[in-house]
PDB file of N, CA and C in Angstrom:
ATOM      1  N   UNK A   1       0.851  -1.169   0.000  1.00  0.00           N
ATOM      2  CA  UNK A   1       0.000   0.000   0.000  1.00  0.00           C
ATOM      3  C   UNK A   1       0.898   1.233   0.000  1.00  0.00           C
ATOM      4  N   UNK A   2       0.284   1.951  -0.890  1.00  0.00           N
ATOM      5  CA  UNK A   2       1.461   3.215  -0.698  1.00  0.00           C
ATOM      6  C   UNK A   2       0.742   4.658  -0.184  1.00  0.00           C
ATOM      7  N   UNK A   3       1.239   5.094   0.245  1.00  0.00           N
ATOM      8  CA  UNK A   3       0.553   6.913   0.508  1.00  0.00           C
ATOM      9  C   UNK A   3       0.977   8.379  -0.283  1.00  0.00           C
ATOM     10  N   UNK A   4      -0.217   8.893  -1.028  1.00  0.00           N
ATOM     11  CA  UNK A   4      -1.405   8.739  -0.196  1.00  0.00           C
ATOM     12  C   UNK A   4      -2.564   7.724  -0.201  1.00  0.00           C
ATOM     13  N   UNK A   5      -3.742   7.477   0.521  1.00  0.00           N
ATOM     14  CA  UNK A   5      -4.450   7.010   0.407  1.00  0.00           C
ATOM     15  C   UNK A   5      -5.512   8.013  -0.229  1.00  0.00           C
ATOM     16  N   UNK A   6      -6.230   8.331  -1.659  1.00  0.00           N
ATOM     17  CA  UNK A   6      -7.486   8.481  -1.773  1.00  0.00           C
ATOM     18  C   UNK A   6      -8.332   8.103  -1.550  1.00  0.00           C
ATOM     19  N   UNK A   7      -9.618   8.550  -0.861  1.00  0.00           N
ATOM     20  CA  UNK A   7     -10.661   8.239   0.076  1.00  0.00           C
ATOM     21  C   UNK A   7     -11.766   8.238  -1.111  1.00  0.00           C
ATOM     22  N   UNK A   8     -12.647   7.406  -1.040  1.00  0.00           N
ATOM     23  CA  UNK A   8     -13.776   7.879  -2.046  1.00  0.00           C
ATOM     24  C   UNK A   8     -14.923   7.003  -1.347  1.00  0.00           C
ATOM     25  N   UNK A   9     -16.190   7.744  -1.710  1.00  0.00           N
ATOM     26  CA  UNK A   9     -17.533   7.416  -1.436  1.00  0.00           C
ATOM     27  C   UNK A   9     -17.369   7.441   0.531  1.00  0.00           C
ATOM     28  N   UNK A  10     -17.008   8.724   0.486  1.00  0.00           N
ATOM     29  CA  UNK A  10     -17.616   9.242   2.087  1.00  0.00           C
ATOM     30  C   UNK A  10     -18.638   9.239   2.646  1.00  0.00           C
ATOM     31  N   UNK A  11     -19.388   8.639   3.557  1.00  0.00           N
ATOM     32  CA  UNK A  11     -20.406   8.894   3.994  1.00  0.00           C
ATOM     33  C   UNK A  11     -20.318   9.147   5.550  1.00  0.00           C
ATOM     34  N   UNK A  12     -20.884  10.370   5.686  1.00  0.00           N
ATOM     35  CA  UNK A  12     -20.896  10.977   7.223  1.00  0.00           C
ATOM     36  C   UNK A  12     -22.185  10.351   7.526  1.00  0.00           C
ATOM     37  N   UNK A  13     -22.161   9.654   8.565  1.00  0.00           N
ATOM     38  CA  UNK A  13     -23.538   8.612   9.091  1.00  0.00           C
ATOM     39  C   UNK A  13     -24.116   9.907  10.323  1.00  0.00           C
ATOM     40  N   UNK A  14     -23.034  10.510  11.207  1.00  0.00           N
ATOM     41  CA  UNK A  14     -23.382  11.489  11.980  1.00  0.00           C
ATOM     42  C   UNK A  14     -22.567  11.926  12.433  1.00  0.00           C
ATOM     43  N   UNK A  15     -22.506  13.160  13.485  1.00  0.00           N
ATOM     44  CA  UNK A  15     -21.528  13.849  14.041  1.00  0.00           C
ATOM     45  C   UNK A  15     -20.103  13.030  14.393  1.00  0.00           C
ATOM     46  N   UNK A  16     -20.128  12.231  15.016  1.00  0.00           N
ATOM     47  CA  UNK A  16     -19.087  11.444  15.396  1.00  0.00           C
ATOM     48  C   UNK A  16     -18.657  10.076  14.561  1.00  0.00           C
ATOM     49  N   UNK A  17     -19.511   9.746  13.284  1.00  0.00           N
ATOM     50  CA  UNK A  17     -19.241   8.353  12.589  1.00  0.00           C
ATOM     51  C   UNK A  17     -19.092   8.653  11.587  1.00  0.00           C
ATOM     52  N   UNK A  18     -18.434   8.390  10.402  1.00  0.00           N
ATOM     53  CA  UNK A  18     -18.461   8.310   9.012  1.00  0.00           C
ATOM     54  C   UNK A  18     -17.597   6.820   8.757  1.00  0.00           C
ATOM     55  N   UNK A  19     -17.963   6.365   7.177  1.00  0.00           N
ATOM     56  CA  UNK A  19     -17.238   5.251   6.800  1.00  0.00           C
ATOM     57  C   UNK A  19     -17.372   5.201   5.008  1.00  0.00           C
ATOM     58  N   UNK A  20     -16.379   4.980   4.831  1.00  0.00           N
ATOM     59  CA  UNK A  20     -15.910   4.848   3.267  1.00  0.00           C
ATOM     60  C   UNK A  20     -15.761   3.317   2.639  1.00  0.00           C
ATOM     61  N   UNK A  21     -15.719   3.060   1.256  1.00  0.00           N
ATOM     62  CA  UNK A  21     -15.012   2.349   0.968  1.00  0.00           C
ATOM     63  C   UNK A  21     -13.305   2.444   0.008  1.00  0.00           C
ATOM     64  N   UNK A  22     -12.342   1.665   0.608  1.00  0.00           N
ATOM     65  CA  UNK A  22     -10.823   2.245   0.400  1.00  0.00           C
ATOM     66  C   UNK A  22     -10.909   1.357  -1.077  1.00  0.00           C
ATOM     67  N   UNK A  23      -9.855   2.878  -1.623  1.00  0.00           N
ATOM     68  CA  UNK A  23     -10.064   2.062  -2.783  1.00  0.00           C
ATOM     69  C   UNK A  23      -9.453   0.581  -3.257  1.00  0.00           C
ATOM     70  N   UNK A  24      -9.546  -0.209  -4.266  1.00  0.00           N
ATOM     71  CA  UNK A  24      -8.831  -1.429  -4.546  1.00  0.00           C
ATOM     72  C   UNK A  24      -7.524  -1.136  -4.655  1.00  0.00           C
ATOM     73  N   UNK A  25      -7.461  -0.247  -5.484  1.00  0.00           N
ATOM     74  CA  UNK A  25      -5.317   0.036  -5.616  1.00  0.00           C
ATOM     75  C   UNK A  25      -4.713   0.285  -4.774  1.00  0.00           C
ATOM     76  N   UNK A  26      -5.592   0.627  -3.202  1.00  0.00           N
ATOM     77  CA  UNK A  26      -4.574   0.785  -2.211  1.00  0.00           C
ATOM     78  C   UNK A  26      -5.201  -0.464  -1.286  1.00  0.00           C
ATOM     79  N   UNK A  27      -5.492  -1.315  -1.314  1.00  0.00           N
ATOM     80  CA  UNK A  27      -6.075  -2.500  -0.522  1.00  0.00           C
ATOM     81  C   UNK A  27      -5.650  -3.764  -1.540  1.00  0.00           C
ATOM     82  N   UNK A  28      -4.400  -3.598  -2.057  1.00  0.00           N
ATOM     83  CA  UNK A  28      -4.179  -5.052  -2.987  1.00  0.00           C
ATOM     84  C   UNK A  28      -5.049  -5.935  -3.654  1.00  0.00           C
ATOM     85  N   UNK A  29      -5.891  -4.706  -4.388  1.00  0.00           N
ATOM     86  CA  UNK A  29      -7.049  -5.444  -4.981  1.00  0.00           C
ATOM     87  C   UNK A  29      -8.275  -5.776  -5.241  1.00  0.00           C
ATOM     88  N   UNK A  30      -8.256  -5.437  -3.475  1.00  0.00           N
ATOM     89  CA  UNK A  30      -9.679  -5.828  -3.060  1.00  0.00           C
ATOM     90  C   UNK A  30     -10.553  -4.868  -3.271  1.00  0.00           C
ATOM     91  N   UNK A  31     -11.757  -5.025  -3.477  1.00  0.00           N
ATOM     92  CA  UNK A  31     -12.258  -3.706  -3.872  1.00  0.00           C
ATOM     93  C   UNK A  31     -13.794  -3.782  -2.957  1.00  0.00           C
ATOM     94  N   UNK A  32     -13.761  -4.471  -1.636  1.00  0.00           N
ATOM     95  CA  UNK A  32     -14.585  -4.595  -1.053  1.00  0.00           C
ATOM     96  C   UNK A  32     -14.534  -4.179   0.395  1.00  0.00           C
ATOM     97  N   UNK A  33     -12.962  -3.340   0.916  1.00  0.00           N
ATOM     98  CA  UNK A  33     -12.736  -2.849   1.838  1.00  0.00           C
ATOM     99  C   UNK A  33     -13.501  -2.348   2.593  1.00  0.00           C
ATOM    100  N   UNK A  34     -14.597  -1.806   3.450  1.00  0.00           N
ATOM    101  CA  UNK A  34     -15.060  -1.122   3.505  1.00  0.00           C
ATOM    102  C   UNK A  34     -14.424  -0.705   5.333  1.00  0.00           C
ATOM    103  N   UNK A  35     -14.251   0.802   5.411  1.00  0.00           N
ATOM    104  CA  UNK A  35     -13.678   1.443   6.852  1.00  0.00           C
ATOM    105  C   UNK A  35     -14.790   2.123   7.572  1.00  0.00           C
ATOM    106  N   UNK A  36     -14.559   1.823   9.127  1.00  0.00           N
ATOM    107  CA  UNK A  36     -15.399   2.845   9.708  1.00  0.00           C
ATOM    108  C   UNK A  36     -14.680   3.654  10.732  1.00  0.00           C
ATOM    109  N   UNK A  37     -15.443   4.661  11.031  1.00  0.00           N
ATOM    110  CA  UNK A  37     -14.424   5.669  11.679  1.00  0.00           C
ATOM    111  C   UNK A  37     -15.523   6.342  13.198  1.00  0.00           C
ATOM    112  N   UNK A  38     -15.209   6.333  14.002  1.00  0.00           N
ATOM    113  CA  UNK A  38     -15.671   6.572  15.301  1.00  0.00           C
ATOM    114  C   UNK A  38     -14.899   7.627  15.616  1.00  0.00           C
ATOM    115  N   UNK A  39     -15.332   8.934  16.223  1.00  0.00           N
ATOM    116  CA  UNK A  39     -14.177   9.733  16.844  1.00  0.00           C
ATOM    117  C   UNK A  39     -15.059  10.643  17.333  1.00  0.00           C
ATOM    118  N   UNK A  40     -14.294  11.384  18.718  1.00  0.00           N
ATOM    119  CA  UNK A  40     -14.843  12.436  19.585  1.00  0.00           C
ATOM    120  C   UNK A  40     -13.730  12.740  20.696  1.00  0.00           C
ATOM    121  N   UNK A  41     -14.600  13.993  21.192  1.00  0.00           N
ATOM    122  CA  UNK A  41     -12.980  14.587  21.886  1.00  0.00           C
ATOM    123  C   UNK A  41     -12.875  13.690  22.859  1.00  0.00           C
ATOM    124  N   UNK A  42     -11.370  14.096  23.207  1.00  0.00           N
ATOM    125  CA  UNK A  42     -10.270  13.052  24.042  1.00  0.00           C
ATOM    126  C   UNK A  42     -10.616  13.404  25.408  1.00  0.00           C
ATOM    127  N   UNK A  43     -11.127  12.339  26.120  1.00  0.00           N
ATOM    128  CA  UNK A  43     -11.071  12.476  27.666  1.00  0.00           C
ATOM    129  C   UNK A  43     -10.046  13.071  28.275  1.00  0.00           C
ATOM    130  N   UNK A  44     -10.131  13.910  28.660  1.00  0.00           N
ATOM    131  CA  UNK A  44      -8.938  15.128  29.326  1.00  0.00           C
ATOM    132  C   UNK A  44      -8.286  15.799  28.886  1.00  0.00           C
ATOM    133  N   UNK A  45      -8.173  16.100  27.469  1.00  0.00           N
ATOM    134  CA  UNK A  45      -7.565  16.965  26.637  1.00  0.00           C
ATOM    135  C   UNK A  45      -8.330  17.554  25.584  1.00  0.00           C
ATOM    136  N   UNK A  46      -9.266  18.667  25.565  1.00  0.00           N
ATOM    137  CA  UNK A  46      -9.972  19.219  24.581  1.00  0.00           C
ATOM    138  C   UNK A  46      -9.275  19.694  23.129  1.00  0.00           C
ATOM    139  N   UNK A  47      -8.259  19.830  23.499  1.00  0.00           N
ATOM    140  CA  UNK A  47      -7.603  20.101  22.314  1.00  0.00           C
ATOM    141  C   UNK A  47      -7.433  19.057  21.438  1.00  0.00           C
ATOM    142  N   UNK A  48      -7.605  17.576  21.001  1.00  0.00           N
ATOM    143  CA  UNK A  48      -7.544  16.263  20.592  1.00  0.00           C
ATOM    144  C   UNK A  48      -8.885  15.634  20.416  1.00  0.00           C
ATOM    145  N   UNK A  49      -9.072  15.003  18.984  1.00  0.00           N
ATOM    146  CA  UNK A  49     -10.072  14.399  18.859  1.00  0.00           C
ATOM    147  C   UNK A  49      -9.839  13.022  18.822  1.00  0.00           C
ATOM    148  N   UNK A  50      -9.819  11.948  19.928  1.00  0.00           N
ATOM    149  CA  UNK A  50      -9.556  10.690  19.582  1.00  0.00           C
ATOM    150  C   UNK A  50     -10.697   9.904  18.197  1.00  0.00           C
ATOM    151  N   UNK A  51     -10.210   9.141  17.590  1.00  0.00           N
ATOM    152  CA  UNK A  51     -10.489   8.345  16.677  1.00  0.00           C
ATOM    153  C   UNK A  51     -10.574   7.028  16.959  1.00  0.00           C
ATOM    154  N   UNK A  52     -11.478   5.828  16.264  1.00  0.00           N
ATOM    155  CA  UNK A  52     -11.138   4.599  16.535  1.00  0.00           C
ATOM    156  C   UNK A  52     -11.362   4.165  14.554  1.00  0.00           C
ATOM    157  N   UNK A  53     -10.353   3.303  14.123  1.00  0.00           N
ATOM    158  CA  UNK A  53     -10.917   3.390  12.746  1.00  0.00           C
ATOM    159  C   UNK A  53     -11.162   1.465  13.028  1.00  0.00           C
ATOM    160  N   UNK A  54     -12.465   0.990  12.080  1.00  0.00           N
ATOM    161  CA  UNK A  54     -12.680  -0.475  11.834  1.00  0.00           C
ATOM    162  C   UNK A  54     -12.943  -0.762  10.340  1.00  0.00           C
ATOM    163  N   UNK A  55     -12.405  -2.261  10.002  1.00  0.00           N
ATOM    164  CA  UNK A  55     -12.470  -2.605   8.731  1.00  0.00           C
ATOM    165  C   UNK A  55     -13.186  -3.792   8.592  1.00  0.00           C
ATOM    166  N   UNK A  56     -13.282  -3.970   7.585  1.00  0.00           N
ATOM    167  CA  UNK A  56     -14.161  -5.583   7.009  1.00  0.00           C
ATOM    168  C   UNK A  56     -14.435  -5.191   6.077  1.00  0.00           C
ATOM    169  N   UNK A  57     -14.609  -6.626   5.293  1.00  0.00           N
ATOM    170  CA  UNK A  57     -14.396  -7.045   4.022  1.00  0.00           C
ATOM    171  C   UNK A  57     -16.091  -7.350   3.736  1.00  0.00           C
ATOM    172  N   UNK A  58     -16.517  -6.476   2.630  1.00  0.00           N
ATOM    173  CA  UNK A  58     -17.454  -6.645   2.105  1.00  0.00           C
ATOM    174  C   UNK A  58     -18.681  -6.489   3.043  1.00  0.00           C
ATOM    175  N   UNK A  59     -19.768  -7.298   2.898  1.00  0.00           N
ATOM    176  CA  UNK A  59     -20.977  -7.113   3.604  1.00  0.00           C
ATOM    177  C   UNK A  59     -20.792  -8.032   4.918  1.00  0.00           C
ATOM    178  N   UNK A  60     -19.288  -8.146   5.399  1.00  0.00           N
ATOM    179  CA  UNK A  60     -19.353  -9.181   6.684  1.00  0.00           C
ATOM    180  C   UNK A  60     -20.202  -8.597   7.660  1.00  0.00           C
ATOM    181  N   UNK A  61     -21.117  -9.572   8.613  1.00  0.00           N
ATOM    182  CA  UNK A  61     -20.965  -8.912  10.022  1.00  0.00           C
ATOM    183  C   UNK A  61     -19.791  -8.428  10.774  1.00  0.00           C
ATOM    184  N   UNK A  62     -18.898  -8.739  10.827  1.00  0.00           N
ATOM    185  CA  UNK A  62     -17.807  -8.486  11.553  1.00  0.00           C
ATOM    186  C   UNK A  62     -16.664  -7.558  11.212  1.00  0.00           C
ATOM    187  N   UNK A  63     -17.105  -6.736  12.111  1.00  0.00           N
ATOM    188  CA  UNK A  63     -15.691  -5.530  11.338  1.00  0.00           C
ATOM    189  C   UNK A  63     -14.524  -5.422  12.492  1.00  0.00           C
ATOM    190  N   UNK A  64     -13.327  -5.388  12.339  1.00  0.00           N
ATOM    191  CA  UNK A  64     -12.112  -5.632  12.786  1.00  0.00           C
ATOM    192  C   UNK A  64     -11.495  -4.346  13.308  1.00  0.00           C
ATOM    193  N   UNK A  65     -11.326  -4.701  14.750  1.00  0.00           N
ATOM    194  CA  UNK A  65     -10.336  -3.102  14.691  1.00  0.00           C
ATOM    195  C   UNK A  65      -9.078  -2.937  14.251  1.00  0.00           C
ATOM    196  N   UNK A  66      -9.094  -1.645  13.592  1.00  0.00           N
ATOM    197  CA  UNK A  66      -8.117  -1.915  12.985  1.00  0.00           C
ATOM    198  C   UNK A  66      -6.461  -0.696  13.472  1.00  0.00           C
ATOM    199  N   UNK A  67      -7.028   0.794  13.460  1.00  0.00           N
ATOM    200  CA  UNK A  67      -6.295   1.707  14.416  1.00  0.00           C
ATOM    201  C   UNK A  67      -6.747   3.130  15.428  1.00  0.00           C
ATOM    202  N   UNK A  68      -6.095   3.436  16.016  1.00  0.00           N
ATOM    203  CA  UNK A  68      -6.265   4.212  16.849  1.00  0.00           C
ATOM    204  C   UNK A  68      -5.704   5.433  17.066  1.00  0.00           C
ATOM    205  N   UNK A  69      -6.346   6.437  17.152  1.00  0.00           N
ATOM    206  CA  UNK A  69      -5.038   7.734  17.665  1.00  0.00           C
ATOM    207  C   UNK A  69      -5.449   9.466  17.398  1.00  0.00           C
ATOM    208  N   UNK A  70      -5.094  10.085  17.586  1.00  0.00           N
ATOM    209  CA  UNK A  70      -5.785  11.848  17.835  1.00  0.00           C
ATOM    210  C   UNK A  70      -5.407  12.588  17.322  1.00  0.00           C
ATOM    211  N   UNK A  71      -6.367  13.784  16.785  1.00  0.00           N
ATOM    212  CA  UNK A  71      -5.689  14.764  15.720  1.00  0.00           C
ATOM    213  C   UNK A  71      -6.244  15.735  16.876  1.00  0.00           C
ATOM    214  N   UNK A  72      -5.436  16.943  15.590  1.00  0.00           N
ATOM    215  CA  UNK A  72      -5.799  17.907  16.565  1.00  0.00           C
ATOM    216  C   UNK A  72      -7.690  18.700  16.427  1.00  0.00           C
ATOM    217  N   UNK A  73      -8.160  19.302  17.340  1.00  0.00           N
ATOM    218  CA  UNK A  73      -9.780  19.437  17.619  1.00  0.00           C
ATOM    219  C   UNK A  73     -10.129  20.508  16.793  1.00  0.00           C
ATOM    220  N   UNK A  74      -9.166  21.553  16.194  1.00  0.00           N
ATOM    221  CA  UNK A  74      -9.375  22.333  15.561  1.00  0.00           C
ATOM    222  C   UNK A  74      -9.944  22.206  13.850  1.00  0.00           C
ATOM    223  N   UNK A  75     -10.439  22.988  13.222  1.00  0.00           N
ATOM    224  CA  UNK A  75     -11.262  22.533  11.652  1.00  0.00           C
ATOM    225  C   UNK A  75     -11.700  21.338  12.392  1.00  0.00           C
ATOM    226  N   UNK A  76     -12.258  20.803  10.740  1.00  0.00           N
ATOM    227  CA  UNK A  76     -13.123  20.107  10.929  1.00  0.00           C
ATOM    228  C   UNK A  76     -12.832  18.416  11.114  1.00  0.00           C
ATOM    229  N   UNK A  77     -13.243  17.661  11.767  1.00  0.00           N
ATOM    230  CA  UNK A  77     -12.658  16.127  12.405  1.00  0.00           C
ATOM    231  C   UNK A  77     -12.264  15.253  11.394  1.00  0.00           C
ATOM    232  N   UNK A  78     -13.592  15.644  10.443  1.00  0.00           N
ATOM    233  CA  UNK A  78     -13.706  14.418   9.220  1.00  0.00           C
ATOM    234  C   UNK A  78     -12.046  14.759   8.743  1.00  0.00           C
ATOM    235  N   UNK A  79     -11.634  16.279   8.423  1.00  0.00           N
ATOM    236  CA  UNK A  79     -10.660  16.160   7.340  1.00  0.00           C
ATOM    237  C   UNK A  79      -9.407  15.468   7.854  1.00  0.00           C
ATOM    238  N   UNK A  80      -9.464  16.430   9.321  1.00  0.00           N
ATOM    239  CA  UNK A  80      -8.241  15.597  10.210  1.00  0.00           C
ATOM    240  C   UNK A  80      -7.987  14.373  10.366  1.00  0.00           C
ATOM    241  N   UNK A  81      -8.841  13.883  10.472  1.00  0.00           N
ATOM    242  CA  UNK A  81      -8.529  12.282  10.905  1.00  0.00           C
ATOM    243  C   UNK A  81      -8.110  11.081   9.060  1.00  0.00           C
ATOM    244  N   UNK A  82      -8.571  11.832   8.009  1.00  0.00           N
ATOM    245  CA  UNK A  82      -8.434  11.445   6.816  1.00  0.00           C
ATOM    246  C   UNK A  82      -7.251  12.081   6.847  1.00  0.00           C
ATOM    247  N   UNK A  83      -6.926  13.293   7.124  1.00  0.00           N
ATOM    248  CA  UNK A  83      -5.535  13.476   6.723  1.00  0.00           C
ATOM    249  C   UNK A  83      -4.493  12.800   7.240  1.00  0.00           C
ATOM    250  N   UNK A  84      -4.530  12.411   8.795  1.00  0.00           N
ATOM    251  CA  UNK A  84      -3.961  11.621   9.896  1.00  0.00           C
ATOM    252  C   UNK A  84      -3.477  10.370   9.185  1.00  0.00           C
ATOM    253  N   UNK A  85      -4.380   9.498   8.617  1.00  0.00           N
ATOM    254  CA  UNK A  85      -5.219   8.338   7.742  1.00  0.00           C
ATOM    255  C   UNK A  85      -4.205   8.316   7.049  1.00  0.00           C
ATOM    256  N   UNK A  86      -3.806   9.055   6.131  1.00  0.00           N
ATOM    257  CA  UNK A  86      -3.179   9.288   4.827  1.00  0.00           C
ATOM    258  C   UNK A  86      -1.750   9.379   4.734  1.00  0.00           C
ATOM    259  N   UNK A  87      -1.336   9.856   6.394  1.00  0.00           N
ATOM    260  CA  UNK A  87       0.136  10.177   6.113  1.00  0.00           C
ATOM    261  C   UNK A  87       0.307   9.033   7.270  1.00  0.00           C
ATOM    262  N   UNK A  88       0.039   8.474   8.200  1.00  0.00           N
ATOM    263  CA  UNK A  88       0.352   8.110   9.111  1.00  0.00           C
ATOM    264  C   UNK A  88       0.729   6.298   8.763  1.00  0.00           C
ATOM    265  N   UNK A  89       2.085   6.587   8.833  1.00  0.00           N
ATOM    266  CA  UNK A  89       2.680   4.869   8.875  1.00  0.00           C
ATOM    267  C   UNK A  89       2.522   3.870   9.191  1.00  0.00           C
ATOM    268  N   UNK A  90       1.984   4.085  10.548  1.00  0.00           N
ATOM    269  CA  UNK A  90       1.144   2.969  11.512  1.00  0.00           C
ATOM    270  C   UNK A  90      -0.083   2.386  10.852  1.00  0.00           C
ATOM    271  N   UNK A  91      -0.542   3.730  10.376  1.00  0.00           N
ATOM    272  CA  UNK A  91      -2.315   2.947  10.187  1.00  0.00           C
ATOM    273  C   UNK A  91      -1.731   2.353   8.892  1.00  0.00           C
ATOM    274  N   UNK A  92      -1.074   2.547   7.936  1.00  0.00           N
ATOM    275  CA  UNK A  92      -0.772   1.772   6.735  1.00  0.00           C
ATOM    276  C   UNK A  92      -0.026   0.413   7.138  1.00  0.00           C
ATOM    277  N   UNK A  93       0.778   0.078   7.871  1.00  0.00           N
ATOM    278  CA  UNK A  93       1.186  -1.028   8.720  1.00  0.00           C
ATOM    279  C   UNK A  93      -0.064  -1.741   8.647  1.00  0.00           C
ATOM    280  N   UNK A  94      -1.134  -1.771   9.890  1.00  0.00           N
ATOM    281  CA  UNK A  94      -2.263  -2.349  10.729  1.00  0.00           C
ATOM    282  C   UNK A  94      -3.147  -2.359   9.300  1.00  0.00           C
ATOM    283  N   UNK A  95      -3.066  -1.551   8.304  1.00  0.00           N
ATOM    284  CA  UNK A  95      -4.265  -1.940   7.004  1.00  0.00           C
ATOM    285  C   UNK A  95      -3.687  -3.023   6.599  1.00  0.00           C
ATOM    286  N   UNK A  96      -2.295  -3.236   6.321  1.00  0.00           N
ATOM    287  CA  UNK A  96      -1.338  -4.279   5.752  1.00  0.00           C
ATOM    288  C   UNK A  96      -1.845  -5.337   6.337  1.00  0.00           C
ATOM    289  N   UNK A  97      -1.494  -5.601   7.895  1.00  0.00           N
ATOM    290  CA  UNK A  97      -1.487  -6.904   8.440  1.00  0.00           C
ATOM    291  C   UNK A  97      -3.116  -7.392   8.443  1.00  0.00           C
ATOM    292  N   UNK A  98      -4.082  -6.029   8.519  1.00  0.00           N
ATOM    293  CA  UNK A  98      -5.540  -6.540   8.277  1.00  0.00           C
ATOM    294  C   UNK A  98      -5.933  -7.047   6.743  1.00  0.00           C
ATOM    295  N   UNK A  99      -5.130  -6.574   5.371  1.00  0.00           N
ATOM    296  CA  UNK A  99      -5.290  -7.412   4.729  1.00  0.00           C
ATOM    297  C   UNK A  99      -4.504  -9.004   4.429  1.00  0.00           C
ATOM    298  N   UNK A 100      -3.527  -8.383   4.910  1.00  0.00           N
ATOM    299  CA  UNK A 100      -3.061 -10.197   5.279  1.00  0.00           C
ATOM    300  C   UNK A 100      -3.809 -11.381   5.853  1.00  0.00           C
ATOM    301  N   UNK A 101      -4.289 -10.692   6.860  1.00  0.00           N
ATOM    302  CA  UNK A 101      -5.284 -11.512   8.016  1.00  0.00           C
ATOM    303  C   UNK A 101      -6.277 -11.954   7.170  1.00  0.00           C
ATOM    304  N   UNK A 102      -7.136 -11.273   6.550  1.00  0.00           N
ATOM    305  CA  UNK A 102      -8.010 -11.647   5.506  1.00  0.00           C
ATOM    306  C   UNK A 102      -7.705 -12.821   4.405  1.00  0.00           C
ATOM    307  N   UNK A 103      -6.824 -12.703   3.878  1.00  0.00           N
ATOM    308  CA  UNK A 103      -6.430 -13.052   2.636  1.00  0.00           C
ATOM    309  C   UNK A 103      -6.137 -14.528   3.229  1.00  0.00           C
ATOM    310  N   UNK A 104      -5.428 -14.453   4.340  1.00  0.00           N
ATOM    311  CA  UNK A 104      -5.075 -16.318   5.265  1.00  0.00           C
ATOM    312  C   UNK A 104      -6.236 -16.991   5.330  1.00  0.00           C
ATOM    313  N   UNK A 105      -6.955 -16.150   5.763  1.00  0.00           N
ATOM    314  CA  UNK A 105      -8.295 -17.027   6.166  1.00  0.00           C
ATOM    315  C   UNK A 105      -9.625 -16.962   5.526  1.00  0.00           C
ATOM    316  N   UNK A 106      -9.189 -16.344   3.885  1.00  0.00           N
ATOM    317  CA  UNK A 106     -10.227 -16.175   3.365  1.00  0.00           C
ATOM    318  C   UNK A 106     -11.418 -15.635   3.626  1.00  0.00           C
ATOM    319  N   UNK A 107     -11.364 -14.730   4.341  1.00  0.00           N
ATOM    320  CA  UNK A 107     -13.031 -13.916   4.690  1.00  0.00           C
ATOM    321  C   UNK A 107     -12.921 -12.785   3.939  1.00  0.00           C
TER     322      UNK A 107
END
């Protein structure tokens, strides 16, 4: 997977949830990724919006956590946390090993 990640077919579900599907060229293929994104400010630090992001494959019940971590509270959350998303090494790591995980066990 390389960065950046382009995001497409955003959907803001509500203040604190939105979820996309990632595209295939950055998910090795798959073109059934689909991410969700949880986030609100950080218990004891207003300045920080913690995030929780989850994945799964296609129409599973089961979506996987996948990473974690805080932007800053200022503008707006959605962009921050996509921008976070995009540059951040870790979460491209944890997408890696979540499509690995997949791909072993076929789900």
């Amino acid at each position: 997977m390389e960065l950046p990640i382009f995001l497409h077919e955003i959907e803001v579900k509500n203040e604190d949830y939105f979820k996309f599907a990632l595209p295939s060229c950055y998910a090795d293929g798959h073109e059934d990724i689909e991410m969700s994104v949880e986030h609100g400010k950080t218990i004891g630090d207003t300045d920080t919006v913690t995030y929780n992001a989850w994945a799964r494959r296609g129409d599973s019940l089961i979506k996987y956590f996948v990473f974690t971590n805080r932007v800053p509270a200022t503008g707006d959350a959605v962009n921050n946390i996509l921008a976070d998303m995009n540059e951040n090494l870790k979460f491209e790591e944890q997408m890696e090993r979540f499509i690995e995980f997949i791909e072993k066990r076929d789900l």
